[in-house]
C-alpha atoms as a PDB file:
ATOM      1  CA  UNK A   1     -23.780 -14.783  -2.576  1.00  0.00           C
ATOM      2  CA  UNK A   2     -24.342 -12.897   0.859  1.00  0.00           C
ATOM      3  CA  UNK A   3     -26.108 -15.731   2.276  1.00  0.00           C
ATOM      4  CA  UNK A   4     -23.588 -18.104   1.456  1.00  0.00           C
ATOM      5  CA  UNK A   5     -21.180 -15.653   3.104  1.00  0.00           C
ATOM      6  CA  UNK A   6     -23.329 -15.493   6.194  1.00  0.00           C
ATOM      7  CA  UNK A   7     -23.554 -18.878   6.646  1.00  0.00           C
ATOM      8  CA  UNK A   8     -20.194 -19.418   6.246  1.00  0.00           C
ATOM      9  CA  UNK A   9     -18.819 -16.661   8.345  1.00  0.00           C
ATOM     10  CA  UNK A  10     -21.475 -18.189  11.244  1.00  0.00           C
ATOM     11  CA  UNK A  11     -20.382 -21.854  10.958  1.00  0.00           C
ATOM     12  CA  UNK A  12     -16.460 -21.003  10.672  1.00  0.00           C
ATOM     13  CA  UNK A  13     -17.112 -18.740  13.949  1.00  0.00           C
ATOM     14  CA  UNK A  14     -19.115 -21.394  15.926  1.00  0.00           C
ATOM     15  CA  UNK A  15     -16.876 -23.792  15.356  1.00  0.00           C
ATOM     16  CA  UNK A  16     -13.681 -21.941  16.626  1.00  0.00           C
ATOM     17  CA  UNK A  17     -15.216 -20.780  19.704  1.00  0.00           C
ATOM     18  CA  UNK A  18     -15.952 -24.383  20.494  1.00  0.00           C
ATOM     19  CA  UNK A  19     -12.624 -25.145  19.727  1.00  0.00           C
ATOM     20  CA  UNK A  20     -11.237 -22.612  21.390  1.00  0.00           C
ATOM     21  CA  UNK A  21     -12.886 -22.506  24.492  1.00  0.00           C
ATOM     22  CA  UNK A  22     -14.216 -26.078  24.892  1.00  0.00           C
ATOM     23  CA  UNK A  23     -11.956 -27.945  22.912  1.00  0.00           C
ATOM     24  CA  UNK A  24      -8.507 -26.539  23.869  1.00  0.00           C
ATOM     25  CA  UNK A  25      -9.510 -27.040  27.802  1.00  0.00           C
ATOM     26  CA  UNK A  26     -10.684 -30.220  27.356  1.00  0.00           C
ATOM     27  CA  UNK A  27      -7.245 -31.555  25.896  1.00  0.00           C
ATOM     28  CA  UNK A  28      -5.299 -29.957  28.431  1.00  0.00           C
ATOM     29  CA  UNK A  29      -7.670 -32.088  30.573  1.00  0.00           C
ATOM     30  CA  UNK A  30      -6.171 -35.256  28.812  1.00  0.00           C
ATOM     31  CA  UNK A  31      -9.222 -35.201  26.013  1.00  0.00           C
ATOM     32  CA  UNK A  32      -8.666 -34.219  22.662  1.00  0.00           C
ATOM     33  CA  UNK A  33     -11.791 -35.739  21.103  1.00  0.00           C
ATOM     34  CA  UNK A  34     -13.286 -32.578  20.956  1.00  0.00           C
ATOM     35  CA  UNK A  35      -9.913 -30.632  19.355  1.00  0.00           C
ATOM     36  CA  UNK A  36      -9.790 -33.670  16.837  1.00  0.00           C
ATOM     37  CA  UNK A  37     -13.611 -33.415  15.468  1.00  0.00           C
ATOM     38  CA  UNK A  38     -13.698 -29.418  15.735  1.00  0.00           C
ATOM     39  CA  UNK A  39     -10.581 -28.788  14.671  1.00  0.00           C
ATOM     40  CA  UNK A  40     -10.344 -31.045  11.451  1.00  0.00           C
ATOM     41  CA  UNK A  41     -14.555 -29.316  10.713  1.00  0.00           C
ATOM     42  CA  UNK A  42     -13.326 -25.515  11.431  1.00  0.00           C
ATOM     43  CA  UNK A  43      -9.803 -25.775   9.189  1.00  0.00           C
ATOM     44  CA  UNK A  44     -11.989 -27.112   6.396  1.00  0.00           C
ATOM     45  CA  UNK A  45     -15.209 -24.983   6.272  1.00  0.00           C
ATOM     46  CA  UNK A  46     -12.019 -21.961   6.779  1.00  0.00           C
ATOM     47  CA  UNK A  47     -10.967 -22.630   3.405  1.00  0.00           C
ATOM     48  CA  UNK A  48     -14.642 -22.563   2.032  1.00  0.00           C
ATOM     49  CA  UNK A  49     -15.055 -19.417   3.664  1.00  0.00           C
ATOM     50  CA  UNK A  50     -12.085 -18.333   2.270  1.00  0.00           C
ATOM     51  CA  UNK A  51     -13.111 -18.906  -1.228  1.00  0.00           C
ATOM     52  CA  UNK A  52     -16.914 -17.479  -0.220  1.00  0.00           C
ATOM     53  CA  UNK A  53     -15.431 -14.520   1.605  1.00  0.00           C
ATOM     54  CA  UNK A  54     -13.113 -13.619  -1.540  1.00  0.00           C
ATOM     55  CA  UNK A  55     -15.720 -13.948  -4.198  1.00  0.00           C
ATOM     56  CA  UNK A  56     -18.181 -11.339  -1.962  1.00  0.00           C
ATOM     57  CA  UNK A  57     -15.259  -8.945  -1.143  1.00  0.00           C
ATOM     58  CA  UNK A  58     -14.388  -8.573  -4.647  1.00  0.00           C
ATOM     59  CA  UNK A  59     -18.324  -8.222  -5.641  1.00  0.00           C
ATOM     60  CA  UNK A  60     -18.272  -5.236  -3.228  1.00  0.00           C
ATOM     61  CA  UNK A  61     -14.850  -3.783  -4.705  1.00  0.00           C
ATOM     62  CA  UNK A  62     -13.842  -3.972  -1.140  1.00  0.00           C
ATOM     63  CA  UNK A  63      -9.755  -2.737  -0.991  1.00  0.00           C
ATOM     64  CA  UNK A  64      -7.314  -5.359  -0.607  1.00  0.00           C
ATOM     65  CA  UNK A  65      -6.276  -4.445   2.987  1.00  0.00           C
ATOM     66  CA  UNK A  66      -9.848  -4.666   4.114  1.00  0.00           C
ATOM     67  CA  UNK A  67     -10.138  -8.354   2.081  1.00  0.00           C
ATOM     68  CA  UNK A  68      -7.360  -9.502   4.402  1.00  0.00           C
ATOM     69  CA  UNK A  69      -8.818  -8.658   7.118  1.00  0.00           C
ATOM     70  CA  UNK A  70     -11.855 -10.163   6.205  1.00  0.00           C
ATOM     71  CA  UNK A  71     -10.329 -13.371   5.201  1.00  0.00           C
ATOM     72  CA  UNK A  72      -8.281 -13.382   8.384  1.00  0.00           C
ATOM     73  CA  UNK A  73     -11.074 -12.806  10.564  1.00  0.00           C
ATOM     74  CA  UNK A  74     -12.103 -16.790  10.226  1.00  0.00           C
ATOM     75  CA  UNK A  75      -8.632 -17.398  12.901  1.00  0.00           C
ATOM     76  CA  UNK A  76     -10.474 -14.945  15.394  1.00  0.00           C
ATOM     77  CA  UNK A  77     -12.473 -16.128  17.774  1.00  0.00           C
ATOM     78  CA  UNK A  78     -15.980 -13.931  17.237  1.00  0.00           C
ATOM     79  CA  UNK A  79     -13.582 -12.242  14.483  1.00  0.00           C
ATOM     80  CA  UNK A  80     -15.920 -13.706  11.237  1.00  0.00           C
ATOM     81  CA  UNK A  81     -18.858 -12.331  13.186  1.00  0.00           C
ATOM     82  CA  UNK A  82     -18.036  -8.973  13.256  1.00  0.00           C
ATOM     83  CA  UNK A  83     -16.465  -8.905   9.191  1.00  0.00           C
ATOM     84  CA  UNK A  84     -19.675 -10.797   8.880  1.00  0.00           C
ATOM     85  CA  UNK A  85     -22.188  -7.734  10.211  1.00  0.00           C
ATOM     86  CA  UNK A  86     -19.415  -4.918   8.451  1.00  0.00           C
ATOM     87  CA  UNK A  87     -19.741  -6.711   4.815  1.00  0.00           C
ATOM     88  CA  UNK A  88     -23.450  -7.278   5.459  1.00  0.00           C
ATOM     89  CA  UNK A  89     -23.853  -3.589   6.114  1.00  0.00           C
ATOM     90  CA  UNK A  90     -21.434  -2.656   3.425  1.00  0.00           C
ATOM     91  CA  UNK A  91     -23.422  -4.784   1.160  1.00  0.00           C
ATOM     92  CA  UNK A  92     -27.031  -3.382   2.488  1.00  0.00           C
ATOM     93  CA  UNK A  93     -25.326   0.813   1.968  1.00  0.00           C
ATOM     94  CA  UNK A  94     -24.412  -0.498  -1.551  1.00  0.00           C
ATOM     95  CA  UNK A  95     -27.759  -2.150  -2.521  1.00  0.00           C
ATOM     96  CA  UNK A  96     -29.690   1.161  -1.557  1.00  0.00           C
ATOM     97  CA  UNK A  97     -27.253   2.924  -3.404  1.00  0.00           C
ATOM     98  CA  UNK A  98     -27.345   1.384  -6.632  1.00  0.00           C
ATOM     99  CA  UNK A  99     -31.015   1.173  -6.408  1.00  0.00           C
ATOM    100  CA  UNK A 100     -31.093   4.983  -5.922  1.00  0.00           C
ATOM    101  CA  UNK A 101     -29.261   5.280  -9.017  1.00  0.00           C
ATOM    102  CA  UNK A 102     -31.212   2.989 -11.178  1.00  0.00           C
ATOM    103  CA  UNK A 103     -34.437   3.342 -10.005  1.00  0.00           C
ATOM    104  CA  UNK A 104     -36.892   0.575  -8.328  1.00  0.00           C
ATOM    105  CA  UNK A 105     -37.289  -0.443 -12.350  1.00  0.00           C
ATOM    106  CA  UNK A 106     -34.838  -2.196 -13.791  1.00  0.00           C
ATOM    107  CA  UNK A 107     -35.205  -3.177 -17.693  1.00  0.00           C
ATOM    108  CA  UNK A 108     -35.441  -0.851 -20.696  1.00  0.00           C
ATOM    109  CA  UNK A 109     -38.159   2.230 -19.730  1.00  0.00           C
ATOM    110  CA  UNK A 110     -36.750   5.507 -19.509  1.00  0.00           C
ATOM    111  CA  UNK A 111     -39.666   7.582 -18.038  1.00  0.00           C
ATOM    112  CA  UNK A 112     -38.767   6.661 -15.048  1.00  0.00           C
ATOM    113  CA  UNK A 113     -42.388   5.381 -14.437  1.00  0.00           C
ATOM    114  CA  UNK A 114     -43.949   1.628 -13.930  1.00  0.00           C
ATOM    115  CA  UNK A 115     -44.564  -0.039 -17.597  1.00  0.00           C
ATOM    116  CA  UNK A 116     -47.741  -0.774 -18.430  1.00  0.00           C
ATOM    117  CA  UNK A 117     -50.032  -3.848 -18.129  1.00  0.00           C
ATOM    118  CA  UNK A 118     -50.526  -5.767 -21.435  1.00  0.00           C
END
């Protein structure tokens, strides 16, 4: 789920700073190919990252203020990159900590030690 996030926060980012600083020039120039094919690729990978970026904030029981932000971060330009390192940090810090908490094995052993080799 976080790499699908990554990605997604990456591509929706890359694609609005194109638009916004390539693509919005060029049509003032008189040339909106750029706005047309950018524009129509960034509002519909947005939604996917929408749906992506929802999914992960819930995983991480992220607060409901902070999931805004996060979804409204894909109309920023460099915005999804930054929510993108925060929730990839927040996911690392709660990885570690649930591992801390269960152990490095997972299953039904309660000594705490590795289970033996059949």
């Amino acid at each position: 789920m976080l790499t699908r996030y990554r990605v997604m926060a990456y591509l929706t980012a890359v694609l609005l700073i194109v638009l916004v600083f390539v693509g919005i020039p060029l049509q003032v120039e008189g040339h909106p190919g750029v706005v047309n094919i950018f524009g129509t690729l960034h509002g519909f990978l947005y939604l996917v990252y929408l749906v992506v970026a929802f999914e992960l904030t819930r995983k991480l029981h992220i607060p409901m203020g902070r999931t805004l932000l996060v979804l409204l971060a894909g109309t920023v330009p460099f915005g999804a990159i930054i929510a993108e390192r925060k929730l990839t940090s927040e996911y690392s810090r709660q990885t570690r900590a649930a591992r801390a908490v269960t152990g490095p094995y997972t299953g039904t052993e309660t000594s705490g030690t590795a289970p033996e080799q059949a």
